[in-house]
Every structure is written in structure tokens, then in C-alpha cells.
N, C-alpha and C. Protein backbone atom coordinates (compact mmCIF):
# COMPACT_ATOMS: atom_id res chain seq x y z
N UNK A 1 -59.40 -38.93 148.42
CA UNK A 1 -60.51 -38.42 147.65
C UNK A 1 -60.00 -37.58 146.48
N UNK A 2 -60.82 -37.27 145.92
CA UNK A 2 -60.43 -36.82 144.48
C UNK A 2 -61.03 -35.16 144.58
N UNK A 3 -60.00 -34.32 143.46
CA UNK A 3 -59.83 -32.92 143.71
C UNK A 3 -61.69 -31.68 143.77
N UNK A 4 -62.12 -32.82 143.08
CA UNK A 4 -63.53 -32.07 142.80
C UNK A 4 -64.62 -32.73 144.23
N UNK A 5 -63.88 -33.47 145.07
CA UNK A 5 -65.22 -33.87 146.25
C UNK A 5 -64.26 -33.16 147.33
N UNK A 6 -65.22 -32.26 147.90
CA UNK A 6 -64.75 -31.93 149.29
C UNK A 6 -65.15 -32.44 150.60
N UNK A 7 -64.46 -32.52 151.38
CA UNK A 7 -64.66 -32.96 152.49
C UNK A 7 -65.09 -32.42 153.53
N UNK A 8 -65.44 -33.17 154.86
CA UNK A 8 -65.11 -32.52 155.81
C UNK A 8 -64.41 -33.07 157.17
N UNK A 9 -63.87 -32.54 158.32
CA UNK A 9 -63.09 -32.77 159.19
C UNK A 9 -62.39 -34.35 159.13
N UNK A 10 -63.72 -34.85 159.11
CA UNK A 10 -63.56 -36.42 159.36
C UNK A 10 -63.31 -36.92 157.90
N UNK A 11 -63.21 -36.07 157.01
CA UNK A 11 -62.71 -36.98 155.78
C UNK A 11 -64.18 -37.70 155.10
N UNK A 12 -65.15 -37.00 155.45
CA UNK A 12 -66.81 -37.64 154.75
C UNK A 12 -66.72 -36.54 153.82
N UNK A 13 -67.15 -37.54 152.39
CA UNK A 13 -67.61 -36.01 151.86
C UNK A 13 -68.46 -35.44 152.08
N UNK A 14 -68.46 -33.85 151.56
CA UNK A 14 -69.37 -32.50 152.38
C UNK A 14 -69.87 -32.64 151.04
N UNK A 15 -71.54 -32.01 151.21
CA UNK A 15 -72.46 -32.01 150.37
C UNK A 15 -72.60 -30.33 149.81
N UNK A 16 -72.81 -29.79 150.86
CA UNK A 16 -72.62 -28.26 150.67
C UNK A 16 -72.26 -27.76 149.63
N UNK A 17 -70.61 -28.12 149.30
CA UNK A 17 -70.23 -27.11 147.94
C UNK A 17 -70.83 -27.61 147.07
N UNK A 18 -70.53 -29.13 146.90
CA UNK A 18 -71.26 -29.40 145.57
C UNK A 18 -72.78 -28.82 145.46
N UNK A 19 -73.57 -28.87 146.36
CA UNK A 19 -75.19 -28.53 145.89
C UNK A 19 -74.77 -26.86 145.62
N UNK A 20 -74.06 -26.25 146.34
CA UNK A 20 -73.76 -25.11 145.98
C UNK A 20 -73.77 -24.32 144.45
N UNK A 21 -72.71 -24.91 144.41
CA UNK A 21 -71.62 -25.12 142.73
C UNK A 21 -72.75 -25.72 141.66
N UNK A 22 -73.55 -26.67 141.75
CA UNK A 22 -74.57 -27.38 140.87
C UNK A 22 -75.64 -25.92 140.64
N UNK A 23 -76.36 -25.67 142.21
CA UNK A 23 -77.35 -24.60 142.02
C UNK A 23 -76.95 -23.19 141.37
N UNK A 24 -75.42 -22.90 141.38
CA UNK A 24 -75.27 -22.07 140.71
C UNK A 24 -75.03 -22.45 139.12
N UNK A 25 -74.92 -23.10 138.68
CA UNK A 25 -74.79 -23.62 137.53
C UNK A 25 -76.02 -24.12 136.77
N UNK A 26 -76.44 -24.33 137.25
CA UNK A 26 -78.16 -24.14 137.14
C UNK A 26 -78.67 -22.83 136.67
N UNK A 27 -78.26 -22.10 137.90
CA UNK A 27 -78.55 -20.60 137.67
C UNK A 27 -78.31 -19.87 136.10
N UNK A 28 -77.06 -20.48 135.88
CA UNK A 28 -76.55 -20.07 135.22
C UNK A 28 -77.10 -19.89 133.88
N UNK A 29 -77.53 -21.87 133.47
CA UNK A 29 -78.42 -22.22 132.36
C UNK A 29 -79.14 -21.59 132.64
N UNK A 30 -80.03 -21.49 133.15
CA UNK A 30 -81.48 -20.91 133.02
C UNK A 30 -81.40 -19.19 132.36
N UNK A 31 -80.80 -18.87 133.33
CA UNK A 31 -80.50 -17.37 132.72
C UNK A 31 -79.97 -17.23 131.36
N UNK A 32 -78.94 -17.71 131.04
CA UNK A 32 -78.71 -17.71 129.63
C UNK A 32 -79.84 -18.21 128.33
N UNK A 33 -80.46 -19.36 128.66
CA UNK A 33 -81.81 -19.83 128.26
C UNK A 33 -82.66 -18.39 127.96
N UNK A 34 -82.97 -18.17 129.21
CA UNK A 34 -83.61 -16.67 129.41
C UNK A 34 -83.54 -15.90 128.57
N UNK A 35 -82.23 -15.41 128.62
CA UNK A 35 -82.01 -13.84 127.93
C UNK A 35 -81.94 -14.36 126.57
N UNK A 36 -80.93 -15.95 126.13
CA UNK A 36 -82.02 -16.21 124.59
C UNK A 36 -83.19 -16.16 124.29
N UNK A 37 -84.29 -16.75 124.61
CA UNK A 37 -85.31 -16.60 124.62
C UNK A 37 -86.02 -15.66 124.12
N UNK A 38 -85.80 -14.43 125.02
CA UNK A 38 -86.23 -12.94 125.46
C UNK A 38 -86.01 -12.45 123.71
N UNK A 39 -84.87 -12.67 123.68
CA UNK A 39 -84.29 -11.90 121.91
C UNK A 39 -84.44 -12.90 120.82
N UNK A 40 -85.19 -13.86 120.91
CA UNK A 40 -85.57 -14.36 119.77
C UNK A 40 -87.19 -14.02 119.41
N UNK A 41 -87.26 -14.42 118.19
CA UNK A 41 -88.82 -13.92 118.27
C UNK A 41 -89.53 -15.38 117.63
N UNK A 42 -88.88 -16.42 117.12
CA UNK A 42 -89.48 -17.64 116.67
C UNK A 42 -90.03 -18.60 117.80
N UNK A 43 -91.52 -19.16 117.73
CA UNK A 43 -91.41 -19.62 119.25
C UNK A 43 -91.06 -21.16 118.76
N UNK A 44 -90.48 -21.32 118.01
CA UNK A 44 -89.77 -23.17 117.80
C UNK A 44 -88.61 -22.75 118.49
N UNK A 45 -88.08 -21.96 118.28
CA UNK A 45 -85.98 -21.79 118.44
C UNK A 45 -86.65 -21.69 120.15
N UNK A 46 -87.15 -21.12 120.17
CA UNK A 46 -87.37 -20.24 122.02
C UNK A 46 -87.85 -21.92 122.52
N UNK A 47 -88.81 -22.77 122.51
CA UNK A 47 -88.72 -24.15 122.30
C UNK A 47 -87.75 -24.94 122.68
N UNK A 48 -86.98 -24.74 121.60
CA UNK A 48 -85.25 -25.93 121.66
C UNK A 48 -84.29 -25.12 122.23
N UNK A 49 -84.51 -24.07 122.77
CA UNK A 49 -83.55 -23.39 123.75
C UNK A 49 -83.92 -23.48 125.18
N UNK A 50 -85.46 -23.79 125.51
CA UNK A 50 -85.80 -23.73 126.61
C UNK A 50 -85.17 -25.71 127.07
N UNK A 51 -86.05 -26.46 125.81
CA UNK A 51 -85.80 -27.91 126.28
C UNK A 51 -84.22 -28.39 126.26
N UNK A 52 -83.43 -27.27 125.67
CA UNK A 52 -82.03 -27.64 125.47
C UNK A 52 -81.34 -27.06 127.22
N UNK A 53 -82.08 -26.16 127.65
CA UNK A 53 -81.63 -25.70 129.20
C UNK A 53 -81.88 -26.75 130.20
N UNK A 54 -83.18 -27.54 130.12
CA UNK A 54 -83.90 -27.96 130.65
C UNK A 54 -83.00 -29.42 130.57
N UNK A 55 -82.73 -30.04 129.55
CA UNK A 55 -81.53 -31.18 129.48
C UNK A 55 -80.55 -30.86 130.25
N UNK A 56 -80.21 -29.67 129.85
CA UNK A 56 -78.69 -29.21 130.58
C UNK A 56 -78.67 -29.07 132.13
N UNK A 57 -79.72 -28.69 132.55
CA UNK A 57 -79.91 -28.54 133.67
C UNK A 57 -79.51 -29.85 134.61
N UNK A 58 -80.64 -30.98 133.99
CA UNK A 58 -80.74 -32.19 134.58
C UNK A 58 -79.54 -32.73 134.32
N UNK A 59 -78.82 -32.77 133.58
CA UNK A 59 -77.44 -32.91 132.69
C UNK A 59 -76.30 -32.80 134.27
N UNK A 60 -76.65 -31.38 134.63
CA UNK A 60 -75.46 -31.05 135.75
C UNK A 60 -75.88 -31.58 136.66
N UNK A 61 -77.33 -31.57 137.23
CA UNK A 61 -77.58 -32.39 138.53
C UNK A 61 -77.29 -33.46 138.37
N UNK A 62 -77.17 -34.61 137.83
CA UNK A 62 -76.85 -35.71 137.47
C UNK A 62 -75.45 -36.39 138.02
N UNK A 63 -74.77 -35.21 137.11
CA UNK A 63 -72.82 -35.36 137.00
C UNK A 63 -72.84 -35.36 138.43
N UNK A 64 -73.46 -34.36 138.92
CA UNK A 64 -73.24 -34.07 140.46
C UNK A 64 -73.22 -34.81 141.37
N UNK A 65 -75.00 -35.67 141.00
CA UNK A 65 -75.27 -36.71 141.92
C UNK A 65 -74.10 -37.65 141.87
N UNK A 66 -73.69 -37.67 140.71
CA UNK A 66 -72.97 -39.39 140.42
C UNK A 66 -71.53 -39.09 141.38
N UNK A 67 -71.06 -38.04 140.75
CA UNK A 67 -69.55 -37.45 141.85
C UNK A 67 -69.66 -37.76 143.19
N UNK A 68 -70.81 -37.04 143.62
CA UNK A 68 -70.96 -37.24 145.22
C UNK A 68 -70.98 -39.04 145.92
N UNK A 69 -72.42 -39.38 144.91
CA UNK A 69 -72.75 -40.74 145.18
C UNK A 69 -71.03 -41.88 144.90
N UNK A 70 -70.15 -41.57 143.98
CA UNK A 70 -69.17 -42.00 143.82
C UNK A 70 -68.39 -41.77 145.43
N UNK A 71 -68.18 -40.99 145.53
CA UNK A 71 -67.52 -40.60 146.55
C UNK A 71 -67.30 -40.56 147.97
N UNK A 72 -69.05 -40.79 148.13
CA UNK A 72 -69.77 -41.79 149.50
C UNK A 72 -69.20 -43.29 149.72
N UNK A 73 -69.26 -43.74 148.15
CA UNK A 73 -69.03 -45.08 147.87
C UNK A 73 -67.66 -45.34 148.09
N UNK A 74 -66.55 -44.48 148.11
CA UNK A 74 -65.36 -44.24 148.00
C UNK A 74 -64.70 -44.53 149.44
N UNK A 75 -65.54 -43.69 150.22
CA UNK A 75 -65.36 -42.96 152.09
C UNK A 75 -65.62 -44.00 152.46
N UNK A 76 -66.83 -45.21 151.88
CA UNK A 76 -67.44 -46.32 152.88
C UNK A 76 -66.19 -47.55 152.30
N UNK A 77 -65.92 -47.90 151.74
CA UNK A 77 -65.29 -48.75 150.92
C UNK A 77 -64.07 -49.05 151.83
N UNK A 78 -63.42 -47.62 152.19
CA UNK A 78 -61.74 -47.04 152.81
C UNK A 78 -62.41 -47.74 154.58
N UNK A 79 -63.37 -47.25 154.25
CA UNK A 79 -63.84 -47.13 155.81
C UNK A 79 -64.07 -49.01 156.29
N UNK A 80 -64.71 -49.68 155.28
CA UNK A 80 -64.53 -51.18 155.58
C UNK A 80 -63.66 -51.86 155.50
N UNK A 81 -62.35 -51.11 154.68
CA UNK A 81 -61.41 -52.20 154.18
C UNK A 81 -60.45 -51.36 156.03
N UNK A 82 -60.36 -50.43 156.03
CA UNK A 82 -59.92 -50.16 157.76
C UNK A 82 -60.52 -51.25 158.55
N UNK A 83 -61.75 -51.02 158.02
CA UNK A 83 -62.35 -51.93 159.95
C UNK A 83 -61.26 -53.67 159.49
N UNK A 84 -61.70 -54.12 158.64
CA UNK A 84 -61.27 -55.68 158.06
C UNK A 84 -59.84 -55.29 158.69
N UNK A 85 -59.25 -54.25 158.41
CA UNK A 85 -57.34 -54.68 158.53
C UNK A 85 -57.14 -54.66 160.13
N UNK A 86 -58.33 -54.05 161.02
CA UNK A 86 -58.24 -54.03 162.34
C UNK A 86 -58.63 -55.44 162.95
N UNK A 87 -59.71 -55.91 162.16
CA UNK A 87 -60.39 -57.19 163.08
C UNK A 87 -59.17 -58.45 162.59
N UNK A 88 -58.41 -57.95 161.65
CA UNK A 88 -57.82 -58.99 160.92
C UNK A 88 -56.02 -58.80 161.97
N UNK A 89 -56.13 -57.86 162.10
CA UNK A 89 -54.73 -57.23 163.21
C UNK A 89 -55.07 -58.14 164.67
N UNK A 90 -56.25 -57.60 165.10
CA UNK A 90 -57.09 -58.03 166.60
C UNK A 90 -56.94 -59.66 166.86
N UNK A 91 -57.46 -60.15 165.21
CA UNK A 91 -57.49 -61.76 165.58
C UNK A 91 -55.99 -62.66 165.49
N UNK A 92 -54.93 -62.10 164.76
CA UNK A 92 -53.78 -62.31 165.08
C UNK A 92 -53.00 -62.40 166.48
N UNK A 93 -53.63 -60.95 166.86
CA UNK A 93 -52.92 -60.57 168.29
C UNK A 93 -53.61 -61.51 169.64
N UNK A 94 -54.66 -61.95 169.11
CA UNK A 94 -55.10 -62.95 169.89
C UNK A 94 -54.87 -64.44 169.98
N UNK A 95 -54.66 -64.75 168.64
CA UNK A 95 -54.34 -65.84 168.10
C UNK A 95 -52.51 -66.23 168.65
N UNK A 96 -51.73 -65.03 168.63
CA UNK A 96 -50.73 -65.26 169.10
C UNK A 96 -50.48 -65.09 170.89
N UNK A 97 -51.32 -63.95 171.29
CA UNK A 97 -51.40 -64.49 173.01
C UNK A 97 -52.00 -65.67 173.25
N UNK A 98 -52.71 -66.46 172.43
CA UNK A 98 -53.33 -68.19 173.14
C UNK A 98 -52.01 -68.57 172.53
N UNK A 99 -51.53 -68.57 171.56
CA UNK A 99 -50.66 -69.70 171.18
C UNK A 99 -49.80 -69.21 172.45
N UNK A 100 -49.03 -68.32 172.74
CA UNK A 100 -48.14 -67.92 173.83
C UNK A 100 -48.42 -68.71 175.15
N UNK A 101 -49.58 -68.46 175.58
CA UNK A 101 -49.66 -69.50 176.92
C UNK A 101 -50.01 -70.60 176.82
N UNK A 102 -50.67 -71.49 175.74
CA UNK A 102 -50.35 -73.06 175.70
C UNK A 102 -49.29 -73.43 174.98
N UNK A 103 -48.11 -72.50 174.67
CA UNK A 103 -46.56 -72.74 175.31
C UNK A 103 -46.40 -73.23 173.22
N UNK A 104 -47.90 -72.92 172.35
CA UNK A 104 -47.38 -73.40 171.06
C UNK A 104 -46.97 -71.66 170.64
N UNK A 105 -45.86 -71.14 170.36
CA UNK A 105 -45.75 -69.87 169.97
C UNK A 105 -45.38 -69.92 168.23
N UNK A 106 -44.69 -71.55 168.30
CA UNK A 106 -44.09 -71.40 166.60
C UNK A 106 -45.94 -71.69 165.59
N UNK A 107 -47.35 -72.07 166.05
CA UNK A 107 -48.17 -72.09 165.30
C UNK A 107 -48.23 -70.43 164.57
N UNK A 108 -48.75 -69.65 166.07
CA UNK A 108 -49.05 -68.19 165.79
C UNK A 108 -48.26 -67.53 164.80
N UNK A 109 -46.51 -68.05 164.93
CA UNK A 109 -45.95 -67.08 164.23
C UNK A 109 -46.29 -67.28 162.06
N UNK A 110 -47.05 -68.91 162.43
CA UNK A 110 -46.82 -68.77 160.48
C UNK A 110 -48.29 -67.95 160.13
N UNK A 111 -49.18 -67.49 161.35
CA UNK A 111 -50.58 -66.81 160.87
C UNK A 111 -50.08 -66.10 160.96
N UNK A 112 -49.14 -65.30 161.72
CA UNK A 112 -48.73 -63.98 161.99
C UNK A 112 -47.73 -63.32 160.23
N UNK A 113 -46.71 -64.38 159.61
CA UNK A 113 -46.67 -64.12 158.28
C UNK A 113 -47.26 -64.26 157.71
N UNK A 114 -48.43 -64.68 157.59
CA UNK A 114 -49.82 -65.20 156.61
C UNK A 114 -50.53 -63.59 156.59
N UNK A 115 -50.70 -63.13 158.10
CA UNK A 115 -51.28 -61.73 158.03
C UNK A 115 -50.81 -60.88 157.47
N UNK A 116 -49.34 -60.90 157.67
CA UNK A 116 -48.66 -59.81 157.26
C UNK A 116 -48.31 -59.81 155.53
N UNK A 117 -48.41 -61.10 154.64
CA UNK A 117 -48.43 -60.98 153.82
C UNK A 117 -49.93 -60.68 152.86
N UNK A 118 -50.87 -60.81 153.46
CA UNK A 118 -52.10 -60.27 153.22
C UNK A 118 -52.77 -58.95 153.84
N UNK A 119 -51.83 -58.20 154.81
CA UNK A 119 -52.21 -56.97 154.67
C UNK A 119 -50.81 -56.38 153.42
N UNK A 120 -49.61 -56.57 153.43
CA UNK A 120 -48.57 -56.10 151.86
C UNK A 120 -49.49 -56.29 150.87
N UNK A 121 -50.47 -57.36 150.29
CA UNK A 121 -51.23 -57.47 149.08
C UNK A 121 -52.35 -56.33 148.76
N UNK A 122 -52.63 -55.90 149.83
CA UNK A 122 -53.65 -54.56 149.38
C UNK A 122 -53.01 -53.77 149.64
């Protein structure tokens, strides 16, 4: 995973900091918005400072969503290409105990380099 998604135990990303980190950043715009606002006295500028927070806002929730949603996409991806290298391990190891007791062992062994050169390719 990448330095800005955190995790947790199991290696899923954790939602927590990020909504954390976003809501404070949020916070942040708004308040600054704010206290512009407050000290201007034109209500156009007070206007394009409020709708310019209001972009910004949605602006960070956004980045956020996409990081996280990236990163789900990331965890599930790792997580299928695991299961595939297991069922793909499993059907070898089976493939070579039948060949073993109907006494063909040299079939199993060219699936058995066939596997092994297609789990080296990823």
C-alpha cells in the first residue's frame, strides 16, 4: 500500500484517519472562508470566497474518496491474484498426486513447469 492509505492489522485499508484528516481539513477551509468573509465588507468577494471554500471543500472530499476507493481496489486485486496463485498451486498438487498413482508422473511434471513458469511471470 501506498504511504498516504493506512491500514489495519489485516492489511485492509482503515477509513478512520483518512475521514479524520479530510474532516479536519474541511475544518480548516471553512474557517479560513470564515474569518475572510467576516473582514470583508463587499458581499460579491464574501460570495467567491464562500463558493471558492465550498469547491474546495468538495475538492478534498473527493481526493479522499478516490485515495481510499483506489486503495480498496488495491487490497481486493492482491487479495484475488493470492486466492488464483493458491487454487492454481492446489490444482497442480493434485494434478501431480493423480499423475503419481496412475504411475504417469513424467505428464504432471511439464504442468508442474508450466505453473511454475506462470507464477515467475507475475
Amino acid at each position: 500500500m501506498s504511504r498516504w492509505v493506512a491500514t489495519d492489522e489485516s492489511g485492509r485499508p482503515d477509513w478512520r484517519r483518512p475521514a479524520l484528516r479530510v474532516g479536519l481539513e474541511i475544518s480548516l477551509v471553512a474557517l479560513v472562508a470564515a474569518y475572510v468573509a467576516v473582514h470583508l465588507s463587499s458581499p460579491l468577494v464574501v460570495a467567491v470566497v464562500v463558493v471558492a471554500a465550498v469547491v474546495g471543500s468538495a475538492a478534498l472530499l473527493f481526493r479522499a474518496l478516490d485515495r481510499q476507493a483506489y486503495a480498496w481496489v488495491r487490497y481486493a486485486s492482491e487479495r484475488a491474484r493470492e486466492s488464483q496463485r493458491n487454487q492454481r498451486r492446489e490444482r497442480a498438487q493434485r494434478r501431480q498426486r493423480s499423475g503419481q498413482r496412475s504411475g504417469g508422473g513424467h505428464q504432471s511434471g511439464g504442468g508442474s513447469r508450466q505453473q511454475q513458469r506462470s507464477d515467475a511471470e507475475e
